[in-house]
N, C-alpha and C. Protein backbone atom coordinates (compact mmCIF):
# COMPACT_ATOMS: atom_id res chain seq x y z
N UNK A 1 21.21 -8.80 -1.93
CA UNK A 1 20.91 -7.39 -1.77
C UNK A 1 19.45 -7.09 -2.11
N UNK A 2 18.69 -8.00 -3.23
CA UNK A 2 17.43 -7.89 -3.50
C UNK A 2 16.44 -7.98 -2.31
N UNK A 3 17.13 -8.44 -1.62
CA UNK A 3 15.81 -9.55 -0.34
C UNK A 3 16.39 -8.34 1.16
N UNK A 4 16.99 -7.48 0.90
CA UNK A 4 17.30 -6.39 1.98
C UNK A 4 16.36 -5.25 1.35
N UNK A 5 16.43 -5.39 0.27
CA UNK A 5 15.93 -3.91 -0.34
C UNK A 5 14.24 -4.24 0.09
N UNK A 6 13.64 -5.31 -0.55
CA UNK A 6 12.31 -5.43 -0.29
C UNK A 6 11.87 -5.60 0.99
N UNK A 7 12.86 -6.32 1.86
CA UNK A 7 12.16 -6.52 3.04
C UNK A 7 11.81 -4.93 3.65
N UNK A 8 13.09 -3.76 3.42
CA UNK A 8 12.83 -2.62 3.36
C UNK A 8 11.85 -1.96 3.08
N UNK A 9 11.39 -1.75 1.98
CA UNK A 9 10.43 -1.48 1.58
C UNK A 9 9.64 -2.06 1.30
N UNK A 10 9.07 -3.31 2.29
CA UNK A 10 7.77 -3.56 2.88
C UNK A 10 8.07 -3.31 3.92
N UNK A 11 8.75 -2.81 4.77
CA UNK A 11 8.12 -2.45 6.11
C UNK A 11 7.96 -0.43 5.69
N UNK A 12 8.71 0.16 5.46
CA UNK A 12 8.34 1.38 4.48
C UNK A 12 6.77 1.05 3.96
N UNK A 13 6.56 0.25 3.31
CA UNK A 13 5.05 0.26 2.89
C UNK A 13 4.04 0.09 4.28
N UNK A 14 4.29 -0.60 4.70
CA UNK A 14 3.58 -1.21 6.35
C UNK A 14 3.58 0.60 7.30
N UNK A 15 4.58 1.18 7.06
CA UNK A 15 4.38 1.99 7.84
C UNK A 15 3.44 3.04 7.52
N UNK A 16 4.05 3.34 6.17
CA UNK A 16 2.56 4.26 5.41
C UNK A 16 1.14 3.65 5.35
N UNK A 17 0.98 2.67 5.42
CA UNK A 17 -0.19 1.88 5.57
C UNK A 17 -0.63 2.33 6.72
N UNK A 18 0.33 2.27 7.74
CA UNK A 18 -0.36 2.48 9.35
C UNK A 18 -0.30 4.18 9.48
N UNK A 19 0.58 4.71 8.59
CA UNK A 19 -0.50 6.76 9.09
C UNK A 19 -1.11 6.63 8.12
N UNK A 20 -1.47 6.43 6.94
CA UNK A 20 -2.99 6.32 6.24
C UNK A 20 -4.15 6.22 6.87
N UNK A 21 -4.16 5.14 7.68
CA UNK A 21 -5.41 4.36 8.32
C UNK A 21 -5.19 5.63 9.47
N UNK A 22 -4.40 5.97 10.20
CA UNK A 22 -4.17 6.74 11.60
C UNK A 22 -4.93 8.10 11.27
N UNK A 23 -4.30 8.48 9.84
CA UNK A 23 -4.58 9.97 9.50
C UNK A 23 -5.97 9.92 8.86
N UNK A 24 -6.78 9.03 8.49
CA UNK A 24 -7.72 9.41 7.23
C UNK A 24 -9.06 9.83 7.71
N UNK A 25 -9.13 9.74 8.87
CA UNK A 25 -10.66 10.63 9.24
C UNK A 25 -10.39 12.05 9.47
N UNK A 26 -9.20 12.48 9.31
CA UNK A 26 -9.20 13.83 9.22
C UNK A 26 -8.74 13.87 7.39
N UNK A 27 -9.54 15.66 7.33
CA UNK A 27 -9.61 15.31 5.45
C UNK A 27 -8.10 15.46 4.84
N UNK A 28 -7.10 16.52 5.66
CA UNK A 28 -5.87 16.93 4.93
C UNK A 28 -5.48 15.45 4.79
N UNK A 29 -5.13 15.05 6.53
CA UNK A 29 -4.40 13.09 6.58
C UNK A 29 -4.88 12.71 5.58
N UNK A 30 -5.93 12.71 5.06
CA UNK A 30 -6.23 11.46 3.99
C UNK A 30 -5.59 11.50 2.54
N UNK A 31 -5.83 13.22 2.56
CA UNK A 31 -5.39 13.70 1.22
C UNK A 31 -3.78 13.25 1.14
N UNK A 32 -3.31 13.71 2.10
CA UNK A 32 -1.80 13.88 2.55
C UNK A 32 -1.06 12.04 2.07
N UNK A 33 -1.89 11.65 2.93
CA UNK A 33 -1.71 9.86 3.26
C UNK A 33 -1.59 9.30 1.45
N UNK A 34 -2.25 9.93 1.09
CA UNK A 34 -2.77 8.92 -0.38
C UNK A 34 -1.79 9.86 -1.77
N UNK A 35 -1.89 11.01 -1.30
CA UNK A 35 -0.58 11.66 -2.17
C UNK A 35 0.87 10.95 -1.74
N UNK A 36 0.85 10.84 -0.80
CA UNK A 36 2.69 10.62 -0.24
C UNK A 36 2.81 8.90 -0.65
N UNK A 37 1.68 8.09 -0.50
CA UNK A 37 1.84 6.52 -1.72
C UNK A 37 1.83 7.01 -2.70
N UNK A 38 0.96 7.38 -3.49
CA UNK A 38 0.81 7.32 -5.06
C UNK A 38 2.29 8.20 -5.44
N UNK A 39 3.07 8.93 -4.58
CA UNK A 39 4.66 9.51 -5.03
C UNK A 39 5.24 8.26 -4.70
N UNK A 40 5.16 7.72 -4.16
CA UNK A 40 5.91 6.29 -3.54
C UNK A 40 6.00 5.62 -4.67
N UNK A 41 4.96 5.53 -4.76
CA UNK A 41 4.34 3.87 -5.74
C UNK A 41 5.23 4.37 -6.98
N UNK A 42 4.75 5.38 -7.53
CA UNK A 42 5.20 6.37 -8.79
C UNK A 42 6.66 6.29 -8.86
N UNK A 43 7.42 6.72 -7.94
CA UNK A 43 8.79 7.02 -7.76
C UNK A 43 9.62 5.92 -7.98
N UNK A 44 9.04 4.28 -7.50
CA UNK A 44 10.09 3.19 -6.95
C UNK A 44 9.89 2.61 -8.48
N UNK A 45 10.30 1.75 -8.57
CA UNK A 45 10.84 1.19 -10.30
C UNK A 45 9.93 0.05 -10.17
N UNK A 46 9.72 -0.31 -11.46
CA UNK A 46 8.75 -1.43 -11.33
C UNK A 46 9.31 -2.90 -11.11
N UNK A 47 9.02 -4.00 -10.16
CA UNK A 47 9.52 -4.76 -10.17
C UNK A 47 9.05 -5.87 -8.95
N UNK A 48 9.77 -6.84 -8.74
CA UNK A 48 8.96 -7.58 -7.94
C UNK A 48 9.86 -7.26 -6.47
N UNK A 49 10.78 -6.73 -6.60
CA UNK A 49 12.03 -6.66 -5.18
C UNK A 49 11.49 -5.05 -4.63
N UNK A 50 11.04 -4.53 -5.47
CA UNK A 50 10.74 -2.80 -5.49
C UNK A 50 9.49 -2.30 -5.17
N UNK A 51 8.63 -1.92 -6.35
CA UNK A 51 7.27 -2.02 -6.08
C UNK A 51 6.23 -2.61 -5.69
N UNK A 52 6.43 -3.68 -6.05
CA UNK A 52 5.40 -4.53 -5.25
C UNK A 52 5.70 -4.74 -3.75
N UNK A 53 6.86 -4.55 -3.34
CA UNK A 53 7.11 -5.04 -2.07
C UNK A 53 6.32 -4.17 -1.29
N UNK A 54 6.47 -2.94 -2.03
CA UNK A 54 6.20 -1.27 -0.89
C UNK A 54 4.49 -1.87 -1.03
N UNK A 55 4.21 -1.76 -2.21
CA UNK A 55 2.32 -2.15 -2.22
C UNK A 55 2.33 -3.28 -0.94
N UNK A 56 2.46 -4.00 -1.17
CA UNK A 56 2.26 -5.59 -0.21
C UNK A 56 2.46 -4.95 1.34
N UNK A 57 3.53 -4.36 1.03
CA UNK A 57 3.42 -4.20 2.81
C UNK A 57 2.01 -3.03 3.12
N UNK A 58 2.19 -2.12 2.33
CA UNK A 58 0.97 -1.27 2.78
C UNK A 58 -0.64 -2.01 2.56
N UNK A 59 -0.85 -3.10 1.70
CA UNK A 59 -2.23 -3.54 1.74
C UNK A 59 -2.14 -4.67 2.73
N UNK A 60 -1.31 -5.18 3.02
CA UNK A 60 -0.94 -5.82 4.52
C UNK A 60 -1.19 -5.46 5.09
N UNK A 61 -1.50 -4.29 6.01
CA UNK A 61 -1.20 -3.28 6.78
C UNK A 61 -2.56 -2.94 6.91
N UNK A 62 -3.13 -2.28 5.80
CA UNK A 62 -4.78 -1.72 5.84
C UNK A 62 -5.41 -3.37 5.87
N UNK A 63 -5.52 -4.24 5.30
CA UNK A 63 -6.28 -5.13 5.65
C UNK A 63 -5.95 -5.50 6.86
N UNK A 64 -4.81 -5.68 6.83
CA UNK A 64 -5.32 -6.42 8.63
C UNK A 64 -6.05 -5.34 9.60
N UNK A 65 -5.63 -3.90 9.73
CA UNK A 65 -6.42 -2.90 10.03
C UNK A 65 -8.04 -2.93 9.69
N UNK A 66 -8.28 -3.45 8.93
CA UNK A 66 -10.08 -3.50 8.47
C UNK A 66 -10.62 -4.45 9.43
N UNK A 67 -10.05 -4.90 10.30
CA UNK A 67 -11.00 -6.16 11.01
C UNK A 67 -10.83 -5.55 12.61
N UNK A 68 -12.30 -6.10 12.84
CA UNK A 68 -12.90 -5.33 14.15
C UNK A 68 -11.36 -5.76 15.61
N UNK A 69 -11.32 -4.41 16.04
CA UNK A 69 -10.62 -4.68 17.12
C UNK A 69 -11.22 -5.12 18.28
N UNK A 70 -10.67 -6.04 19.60
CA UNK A 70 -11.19 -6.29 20.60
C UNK A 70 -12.88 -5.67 21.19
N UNK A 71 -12.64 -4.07 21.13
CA UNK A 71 -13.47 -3.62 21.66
C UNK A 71 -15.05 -3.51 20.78
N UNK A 72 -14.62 -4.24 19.87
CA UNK A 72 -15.81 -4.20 18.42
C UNK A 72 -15.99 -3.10 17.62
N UNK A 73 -14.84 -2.05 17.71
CA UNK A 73 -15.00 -1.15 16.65
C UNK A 73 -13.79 -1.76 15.88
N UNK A 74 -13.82 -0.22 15.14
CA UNK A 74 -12.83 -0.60 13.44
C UNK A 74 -12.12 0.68 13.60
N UNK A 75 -10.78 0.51 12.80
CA UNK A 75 -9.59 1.60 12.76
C UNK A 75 -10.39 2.67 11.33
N UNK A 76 -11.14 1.15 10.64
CA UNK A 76 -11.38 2.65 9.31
C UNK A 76 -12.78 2.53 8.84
N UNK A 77 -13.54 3.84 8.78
CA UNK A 77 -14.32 4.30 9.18
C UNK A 77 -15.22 3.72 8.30
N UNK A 78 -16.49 4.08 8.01
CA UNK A 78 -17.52 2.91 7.05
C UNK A 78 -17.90 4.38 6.37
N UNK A 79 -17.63 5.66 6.35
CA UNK A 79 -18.00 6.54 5.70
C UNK A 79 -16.95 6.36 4.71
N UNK A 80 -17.12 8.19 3.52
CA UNK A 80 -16.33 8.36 2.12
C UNK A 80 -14.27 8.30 2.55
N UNK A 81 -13.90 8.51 3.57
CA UNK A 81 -12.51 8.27 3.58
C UNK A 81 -12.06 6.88 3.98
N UNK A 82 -13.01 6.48 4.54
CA UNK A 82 -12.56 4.82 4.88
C UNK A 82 -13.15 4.09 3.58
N UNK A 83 -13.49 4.49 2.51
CA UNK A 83 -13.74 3.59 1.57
C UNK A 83 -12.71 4.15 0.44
N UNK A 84 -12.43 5.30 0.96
CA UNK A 84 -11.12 5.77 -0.60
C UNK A 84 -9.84 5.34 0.29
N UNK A 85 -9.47 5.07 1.33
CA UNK A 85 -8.57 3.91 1.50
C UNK A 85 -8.40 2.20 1.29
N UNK A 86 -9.76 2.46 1.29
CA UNK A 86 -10.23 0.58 0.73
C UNK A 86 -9.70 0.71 -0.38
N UNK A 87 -10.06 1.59 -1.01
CA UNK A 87 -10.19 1.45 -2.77
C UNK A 87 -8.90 2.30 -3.16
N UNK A 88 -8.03 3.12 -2.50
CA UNK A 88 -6.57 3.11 -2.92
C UNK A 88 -6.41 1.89 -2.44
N UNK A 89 -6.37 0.57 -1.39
CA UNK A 89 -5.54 -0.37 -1.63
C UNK A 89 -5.65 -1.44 -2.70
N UNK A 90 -6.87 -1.73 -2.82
CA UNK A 90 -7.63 -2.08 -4.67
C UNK A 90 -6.59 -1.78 -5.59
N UNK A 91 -6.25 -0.24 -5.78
CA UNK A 91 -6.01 0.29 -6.86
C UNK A 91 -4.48 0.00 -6.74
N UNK A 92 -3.90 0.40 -5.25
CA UNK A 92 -2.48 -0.33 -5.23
C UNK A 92 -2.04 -1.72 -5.82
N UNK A 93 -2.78 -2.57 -5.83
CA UNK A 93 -2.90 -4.08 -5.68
C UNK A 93 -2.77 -4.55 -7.18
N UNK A 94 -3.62 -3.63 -8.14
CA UNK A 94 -3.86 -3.58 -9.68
C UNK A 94 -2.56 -3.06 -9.97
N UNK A 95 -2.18 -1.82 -9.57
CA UNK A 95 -1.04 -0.90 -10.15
C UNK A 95 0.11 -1.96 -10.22
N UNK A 96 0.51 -2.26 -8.72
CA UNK A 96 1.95 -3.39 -8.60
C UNK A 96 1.67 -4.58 -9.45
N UNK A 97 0.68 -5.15 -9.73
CA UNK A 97 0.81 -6.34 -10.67
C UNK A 97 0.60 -6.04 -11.77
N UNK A 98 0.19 -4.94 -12.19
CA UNK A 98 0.06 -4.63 -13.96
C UNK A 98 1.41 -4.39 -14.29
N UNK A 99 2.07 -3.39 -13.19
CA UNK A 99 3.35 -2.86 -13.96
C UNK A 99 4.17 -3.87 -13.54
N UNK A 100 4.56 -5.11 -13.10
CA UNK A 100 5.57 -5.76 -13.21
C UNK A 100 6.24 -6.20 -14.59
N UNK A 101 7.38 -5.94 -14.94
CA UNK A 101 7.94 -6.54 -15.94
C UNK A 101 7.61 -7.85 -16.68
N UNK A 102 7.67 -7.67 -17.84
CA UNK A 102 6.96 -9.23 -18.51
C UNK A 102 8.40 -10.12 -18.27
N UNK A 103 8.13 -11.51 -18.41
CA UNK A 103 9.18 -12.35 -18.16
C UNK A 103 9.83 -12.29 -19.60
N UNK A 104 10.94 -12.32 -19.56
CA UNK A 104 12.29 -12.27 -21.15
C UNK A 104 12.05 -13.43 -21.55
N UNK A 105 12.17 -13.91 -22.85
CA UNK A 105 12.33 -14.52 -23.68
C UNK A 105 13.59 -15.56 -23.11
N UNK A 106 14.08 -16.24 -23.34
CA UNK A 106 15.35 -16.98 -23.74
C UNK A 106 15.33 -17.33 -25.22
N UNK A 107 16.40 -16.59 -25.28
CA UNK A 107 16.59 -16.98 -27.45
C UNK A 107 17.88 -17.89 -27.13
N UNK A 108 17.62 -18.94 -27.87
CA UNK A 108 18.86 -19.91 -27.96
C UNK A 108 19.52 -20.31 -29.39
């Protein structure tokens, strides 16, 4: 059931990844885009089946988006909203691996 839930929510993350990048040259989209993760991120429990999955799929998503398409442009922009999506996925990337649970003890 673990490996349904995450695959879930990495494609849930993948999708917000892709209206982030869609929405962020307009200013509400961006605002909008980066509030509706950080409730995401916030909301899902910390863990490696949970949170991290949703992060992974969404910095999946914007990085592969950062590289020049066919026609030699880019999905995200080289101005101030295409770099506060760079740097929410940075900050995603820190958040999911800080808050993972420490590994338990075994007391014998």
């Amino acid at each position: 059931m673990r490996w349904l839930a995450a695959v879930g929510l990495l494609v849930t993350g993948a999708v917000t990844g892709v209206a982030v990048v869609a929405l962020h040259p307009i200013g509400w989209g961006l605002a909008l885009g980066l509030v509706a993760t950080a409730a995401a991120v916030a909301a899902l429990p910390a863990g490696w089946w949970s949170r991290l999955a949703f992060v992974v799929g969404w910095d999946l998503v914007v990085g592969w988006l950062t590289f020049p398409r066919p026609e030699g442009d880019y999905l995200i922009s080289q101005d101030a909203s295409g770099y506060a999506v760079l740097g929410a996925a940075l900050v995603l990337v820190i958040v999911g691996i800080a808050t993972l649970p420490r590994p338990r003890k075994e007391v014998s």
